[in-house]
C-alpha atoms as a PDB file:
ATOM      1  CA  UNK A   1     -63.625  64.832 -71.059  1.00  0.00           C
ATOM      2  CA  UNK A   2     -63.188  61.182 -70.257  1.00  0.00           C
ATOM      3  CA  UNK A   3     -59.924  59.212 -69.625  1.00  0.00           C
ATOM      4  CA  UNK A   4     -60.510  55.118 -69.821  1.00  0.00           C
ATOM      5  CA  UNK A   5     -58.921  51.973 -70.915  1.00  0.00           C
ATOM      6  CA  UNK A   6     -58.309  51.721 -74.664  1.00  0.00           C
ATOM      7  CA  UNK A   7     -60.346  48.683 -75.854  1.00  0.00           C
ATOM      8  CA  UNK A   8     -59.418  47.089 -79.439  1.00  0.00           C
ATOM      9  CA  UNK A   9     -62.087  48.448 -81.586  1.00  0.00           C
ATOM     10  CA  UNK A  10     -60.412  51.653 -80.738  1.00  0.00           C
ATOM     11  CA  UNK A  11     -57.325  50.784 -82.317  1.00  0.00           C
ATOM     12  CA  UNK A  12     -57.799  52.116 -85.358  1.00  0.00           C
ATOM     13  CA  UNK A  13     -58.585  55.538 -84.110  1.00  0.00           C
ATOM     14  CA  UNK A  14     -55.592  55.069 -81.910  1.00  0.00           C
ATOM     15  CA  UNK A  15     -53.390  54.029 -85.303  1.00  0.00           C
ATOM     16  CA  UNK A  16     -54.513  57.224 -87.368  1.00  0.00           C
ATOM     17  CA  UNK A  17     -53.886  59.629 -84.093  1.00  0.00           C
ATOM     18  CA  UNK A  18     -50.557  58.535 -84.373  1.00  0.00           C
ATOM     19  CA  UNK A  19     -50.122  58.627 -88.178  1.00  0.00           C
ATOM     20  CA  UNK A  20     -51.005  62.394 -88.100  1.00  0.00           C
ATOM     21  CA  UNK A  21     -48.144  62.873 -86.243  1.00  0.00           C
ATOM     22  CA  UNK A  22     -45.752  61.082 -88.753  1.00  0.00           C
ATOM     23  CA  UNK A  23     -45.622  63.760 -91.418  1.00  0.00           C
ATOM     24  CA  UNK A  24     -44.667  66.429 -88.883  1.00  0.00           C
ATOM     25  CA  UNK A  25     -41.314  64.901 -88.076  1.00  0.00           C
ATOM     26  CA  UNK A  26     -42.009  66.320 -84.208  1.00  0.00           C
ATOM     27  CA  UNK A  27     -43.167  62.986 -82.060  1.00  0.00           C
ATOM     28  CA  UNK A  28     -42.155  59.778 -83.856  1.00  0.00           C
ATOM     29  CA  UNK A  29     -39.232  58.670 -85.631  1.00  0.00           C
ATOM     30  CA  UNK A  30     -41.318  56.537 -87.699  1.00  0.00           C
ATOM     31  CA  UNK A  31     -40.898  57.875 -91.743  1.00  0.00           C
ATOM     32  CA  UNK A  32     -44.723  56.494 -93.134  1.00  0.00           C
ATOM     33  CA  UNK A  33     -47.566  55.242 -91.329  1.00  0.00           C
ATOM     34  CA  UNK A  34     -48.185  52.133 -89.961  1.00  0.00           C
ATOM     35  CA  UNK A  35     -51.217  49.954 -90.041  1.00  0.00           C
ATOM     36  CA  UNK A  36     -53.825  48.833 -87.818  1.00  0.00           C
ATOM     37  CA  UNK A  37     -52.286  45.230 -88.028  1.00  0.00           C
ATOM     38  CA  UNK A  38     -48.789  45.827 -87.512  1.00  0.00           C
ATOM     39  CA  UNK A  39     -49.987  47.554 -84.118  1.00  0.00           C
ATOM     40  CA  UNK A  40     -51.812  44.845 -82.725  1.00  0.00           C
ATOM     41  CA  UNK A  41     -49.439  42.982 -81.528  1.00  0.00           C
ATOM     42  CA  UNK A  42     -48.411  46.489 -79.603  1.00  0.00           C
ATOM     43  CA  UNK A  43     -51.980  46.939 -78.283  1.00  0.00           C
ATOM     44  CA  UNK A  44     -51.986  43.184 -77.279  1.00  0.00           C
ATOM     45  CA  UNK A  45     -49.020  43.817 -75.142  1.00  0.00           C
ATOM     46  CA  UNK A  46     -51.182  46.728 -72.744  1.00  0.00           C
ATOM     47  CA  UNK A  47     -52.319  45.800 -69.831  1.00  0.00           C
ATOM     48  CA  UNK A  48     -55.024  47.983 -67.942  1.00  0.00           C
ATOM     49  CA  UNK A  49     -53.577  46.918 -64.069  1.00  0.00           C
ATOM     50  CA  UNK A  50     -49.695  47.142 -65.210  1.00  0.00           C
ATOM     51  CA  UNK A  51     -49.250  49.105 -68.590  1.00  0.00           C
ATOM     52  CA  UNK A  52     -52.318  50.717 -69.960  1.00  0.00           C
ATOM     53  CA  UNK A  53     -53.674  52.236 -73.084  1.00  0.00           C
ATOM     54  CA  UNK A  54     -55.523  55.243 -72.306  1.00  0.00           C
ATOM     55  CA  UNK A  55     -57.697  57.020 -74.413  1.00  0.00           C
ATOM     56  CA  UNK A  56     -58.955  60.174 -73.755  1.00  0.00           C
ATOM     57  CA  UNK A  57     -62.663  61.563 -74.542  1.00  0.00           C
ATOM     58  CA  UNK A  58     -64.135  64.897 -75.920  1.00  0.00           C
ATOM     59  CA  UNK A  59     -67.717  64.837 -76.517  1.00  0.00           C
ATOM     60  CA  UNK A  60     -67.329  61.230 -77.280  1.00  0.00           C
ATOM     61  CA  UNK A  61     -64.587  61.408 -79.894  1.00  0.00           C
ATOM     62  CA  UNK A  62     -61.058  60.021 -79.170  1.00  0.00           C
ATOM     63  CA  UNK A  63     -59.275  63.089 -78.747  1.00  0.00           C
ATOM     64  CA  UNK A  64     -55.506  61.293 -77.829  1.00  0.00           C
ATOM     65  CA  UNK A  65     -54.085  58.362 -75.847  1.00  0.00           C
ATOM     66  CA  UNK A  66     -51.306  58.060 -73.838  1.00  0.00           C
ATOM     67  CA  UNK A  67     -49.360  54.731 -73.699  1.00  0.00           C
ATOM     68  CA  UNK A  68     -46.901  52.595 -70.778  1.00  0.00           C
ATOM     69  CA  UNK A  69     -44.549  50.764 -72.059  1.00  0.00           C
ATOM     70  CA  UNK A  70     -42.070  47.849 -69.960  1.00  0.00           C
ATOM     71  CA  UNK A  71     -38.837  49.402 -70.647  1.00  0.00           C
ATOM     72  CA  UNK A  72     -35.744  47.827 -72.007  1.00  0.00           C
ATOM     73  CA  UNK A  73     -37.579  44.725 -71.239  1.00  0.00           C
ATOM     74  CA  UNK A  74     -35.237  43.365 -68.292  1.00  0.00           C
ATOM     75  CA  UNK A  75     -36.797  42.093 -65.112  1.00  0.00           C
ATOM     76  CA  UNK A  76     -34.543  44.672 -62.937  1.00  0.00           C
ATOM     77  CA  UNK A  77     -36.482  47.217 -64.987  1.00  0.00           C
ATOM     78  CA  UNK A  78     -40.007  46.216 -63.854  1.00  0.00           C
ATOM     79  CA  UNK A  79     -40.731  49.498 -61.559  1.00  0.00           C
ATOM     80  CA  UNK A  80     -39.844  51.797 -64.804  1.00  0.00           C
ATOM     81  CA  UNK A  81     -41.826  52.282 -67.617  1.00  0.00           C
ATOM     82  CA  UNK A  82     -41.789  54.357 -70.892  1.00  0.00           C
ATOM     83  CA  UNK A  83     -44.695  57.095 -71.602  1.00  0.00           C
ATOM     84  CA  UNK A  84     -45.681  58.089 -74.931  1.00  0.00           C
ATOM     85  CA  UNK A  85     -48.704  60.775 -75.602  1.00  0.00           C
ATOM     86  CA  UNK A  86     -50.561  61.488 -78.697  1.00  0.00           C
ATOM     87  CA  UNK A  87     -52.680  63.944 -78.958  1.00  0.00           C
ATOM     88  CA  UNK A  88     -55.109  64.090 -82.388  1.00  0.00           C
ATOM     89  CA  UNK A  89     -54.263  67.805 -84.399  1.00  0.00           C
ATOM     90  CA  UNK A  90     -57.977  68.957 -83.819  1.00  0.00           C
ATOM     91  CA  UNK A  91     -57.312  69.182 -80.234  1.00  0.00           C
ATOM     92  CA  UNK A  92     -53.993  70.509 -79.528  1.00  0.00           C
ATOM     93  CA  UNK A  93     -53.512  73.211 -77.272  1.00  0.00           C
ATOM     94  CA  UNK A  94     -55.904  72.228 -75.082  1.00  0.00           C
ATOM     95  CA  UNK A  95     -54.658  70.722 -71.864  1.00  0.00           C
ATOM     96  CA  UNK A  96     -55.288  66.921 -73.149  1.00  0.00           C
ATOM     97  CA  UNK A  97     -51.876  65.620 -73.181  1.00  0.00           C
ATOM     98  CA  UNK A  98     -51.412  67.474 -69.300  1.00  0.00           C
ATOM     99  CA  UNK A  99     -54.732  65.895 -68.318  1.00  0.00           C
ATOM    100  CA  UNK A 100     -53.284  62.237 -69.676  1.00  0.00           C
ATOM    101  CA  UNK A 101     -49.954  63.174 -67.508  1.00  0.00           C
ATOM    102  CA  UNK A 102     -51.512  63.838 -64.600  1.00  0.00           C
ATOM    103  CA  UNK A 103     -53.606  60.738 -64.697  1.00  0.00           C
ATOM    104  CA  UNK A 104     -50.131  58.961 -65.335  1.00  0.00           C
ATOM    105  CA  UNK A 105     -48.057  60.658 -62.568  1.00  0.00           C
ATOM    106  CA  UNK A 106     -50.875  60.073 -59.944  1.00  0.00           C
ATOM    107  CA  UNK A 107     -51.980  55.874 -61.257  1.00  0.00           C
ATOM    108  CA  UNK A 108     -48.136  54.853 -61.286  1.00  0.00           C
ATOM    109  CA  UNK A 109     -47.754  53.808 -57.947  1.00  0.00           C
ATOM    110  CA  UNK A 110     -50.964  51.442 -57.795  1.00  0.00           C
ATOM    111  CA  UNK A 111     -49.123  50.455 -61.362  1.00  0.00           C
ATOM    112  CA  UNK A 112     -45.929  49.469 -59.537  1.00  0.00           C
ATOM    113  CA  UNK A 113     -44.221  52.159 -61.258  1.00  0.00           C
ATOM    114  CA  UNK A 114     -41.270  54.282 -59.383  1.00  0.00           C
ATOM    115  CA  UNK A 115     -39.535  55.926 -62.439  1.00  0.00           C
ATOM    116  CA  UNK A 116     -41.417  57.294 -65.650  1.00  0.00           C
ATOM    117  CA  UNK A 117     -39.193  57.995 -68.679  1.00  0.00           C
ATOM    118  CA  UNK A 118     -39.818  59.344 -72.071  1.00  0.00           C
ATOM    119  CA  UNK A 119     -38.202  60.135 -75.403  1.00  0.00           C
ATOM    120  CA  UNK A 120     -38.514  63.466 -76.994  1.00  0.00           C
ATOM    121  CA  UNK A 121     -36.917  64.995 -79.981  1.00  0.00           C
ATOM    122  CA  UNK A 122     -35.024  67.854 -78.985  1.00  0.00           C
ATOM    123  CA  UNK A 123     -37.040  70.208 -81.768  1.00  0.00           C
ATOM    124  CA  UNK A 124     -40.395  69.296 -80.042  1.00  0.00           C
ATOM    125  CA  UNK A 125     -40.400  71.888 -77.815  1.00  0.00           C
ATOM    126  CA  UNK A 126     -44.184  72.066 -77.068  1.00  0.00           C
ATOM    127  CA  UNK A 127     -43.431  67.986 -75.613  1.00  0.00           C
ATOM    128  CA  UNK A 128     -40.203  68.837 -73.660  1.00  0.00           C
ATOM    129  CA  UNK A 129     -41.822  71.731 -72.248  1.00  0.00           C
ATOM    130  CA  UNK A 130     -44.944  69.839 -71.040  1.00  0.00           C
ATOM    131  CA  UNK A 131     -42.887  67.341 -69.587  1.00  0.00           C
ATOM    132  CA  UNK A 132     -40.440  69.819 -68.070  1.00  0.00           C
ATOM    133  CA  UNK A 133     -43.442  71.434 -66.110  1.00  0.00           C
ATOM    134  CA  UNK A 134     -44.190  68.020 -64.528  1.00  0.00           C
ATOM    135  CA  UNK A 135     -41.019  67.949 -63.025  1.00  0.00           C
ATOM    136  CA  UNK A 136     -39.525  65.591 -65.621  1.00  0.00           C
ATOM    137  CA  UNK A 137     -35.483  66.199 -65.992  1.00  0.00           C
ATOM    138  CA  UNK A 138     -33.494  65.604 -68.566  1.00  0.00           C
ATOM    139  CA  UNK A 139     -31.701  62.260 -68.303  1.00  0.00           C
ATOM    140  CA  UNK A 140     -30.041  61.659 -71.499  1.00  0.00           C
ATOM    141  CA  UNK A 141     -28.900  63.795 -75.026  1.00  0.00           C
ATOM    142  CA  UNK A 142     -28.171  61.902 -77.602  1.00  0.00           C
ATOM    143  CA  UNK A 143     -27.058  63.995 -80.757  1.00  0.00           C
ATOM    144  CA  UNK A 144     -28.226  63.472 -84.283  1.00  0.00           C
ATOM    145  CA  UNK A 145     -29.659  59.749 -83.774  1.00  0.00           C
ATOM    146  CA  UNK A 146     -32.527  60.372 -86.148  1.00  0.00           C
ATOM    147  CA  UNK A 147     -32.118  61.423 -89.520  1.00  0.00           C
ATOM    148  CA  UNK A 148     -35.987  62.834 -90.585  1.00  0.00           C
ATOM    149  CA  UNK A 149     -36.115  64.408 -94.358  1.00  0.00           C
ATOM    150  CA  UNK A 150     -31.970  64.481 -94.298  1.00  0.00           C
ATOM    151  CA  UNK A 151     -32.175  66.635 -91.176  1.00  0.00           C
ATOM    152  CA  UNK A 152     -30.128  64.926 -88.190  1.00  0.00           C
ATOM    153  CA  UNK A 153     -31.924  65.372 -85.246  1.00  0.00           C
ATOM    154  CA  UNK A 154     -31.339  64.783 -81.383  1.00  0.00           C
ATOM    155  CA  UNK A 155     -33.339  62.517 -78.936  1.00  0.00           C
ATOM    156  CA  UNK A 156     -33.728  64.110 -75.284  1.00  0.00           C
ATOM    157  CA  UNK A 157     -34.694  61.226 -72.776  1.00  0.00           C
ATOM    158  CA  UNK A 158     -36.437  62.668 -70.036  1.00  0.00           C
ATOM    159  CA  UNK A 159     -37.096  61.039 -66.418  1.00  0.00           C
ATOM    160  CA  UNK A 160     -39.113  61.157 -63.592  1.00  0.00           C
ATOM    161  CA  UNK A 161     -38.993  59.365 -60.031  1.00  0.00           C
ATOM    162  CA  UNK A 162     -42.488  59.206 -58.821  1.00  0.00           C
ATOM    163  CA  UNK A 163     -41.446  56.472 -55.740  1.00  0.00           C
END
């Protein structure tokens, strides 16, 4: 198992890790997948010494990635940034996406980062729990935000203050 910087000819292995997740309504609010092209932009926007792309490595194959994000895009926000994990359906349920955390938890202060934040649907219980046993709380509820299928669903933001 290997955790590195996601380079661009990984992108497309990064794109179709994500689109398995679309059709399960559990991790992204996103309806149909997207494309390689309309992510670029997205990938473009990483950077590996403030807010990586990380891939992570089984016997060579992309196995998931986990993502920083500026959030809300304000200078006062600069110290807090938004995680997102995606983990490939061949290899769930086995410690990747705690592996990626870890990595995350213990590389945000050389990041700059103090506060780590994520959104989670509140029916993704396998997420929220994985989060919850990192010590991340939950900072937010909003009710039925996301209609998936004509289900209303709610949005959990979660938060943690590493600094």
């Amino acid at each position: 198992m290997t955790i590195r910087h996601a380079t661009e000819t990984d992108l497309p292995t990064i794109v179709a890790i994500y689109n398995a997740a679309v059709p399960s309504r559990m991790a992204t609010a996103d309806l149909e997948p997207v494309s390689v092209e309309s992510r670029r932009a997205w990938f473009q926007g990483r950077s590996p010494s403030q807010r990586p792309l990380w891939v992570i490595e089984v016997e060579a194959e992309i196995a998931g990635w986990l993502s920083f994000q500026s959030f809300y895009g304000r200078p006062a926000y600069s110290t807090t940034a938004e995680i997102s994990i995606y983990i490939a359906p061949a290899f769930h349920r086995r410690s990747l996406g705690r592996q990626l955390l870890t990595q995350a938890i213990q590389e945000s202060p050389r990041l700059g980062i103090k506060t780590l934040v994520c959104f989670i649907f509140a029916h993704n219980h396998p997420s929220l729990k994985l989060f919850e046993s990192f010590g991340f709380q939950t900072w937010g509820h909003l009710p039925q935000v996301a209609e998936l299928d004509g289900v209303e669903r709610d949005l959990m933001i979660m938060g943690l203050r590493i600094g």
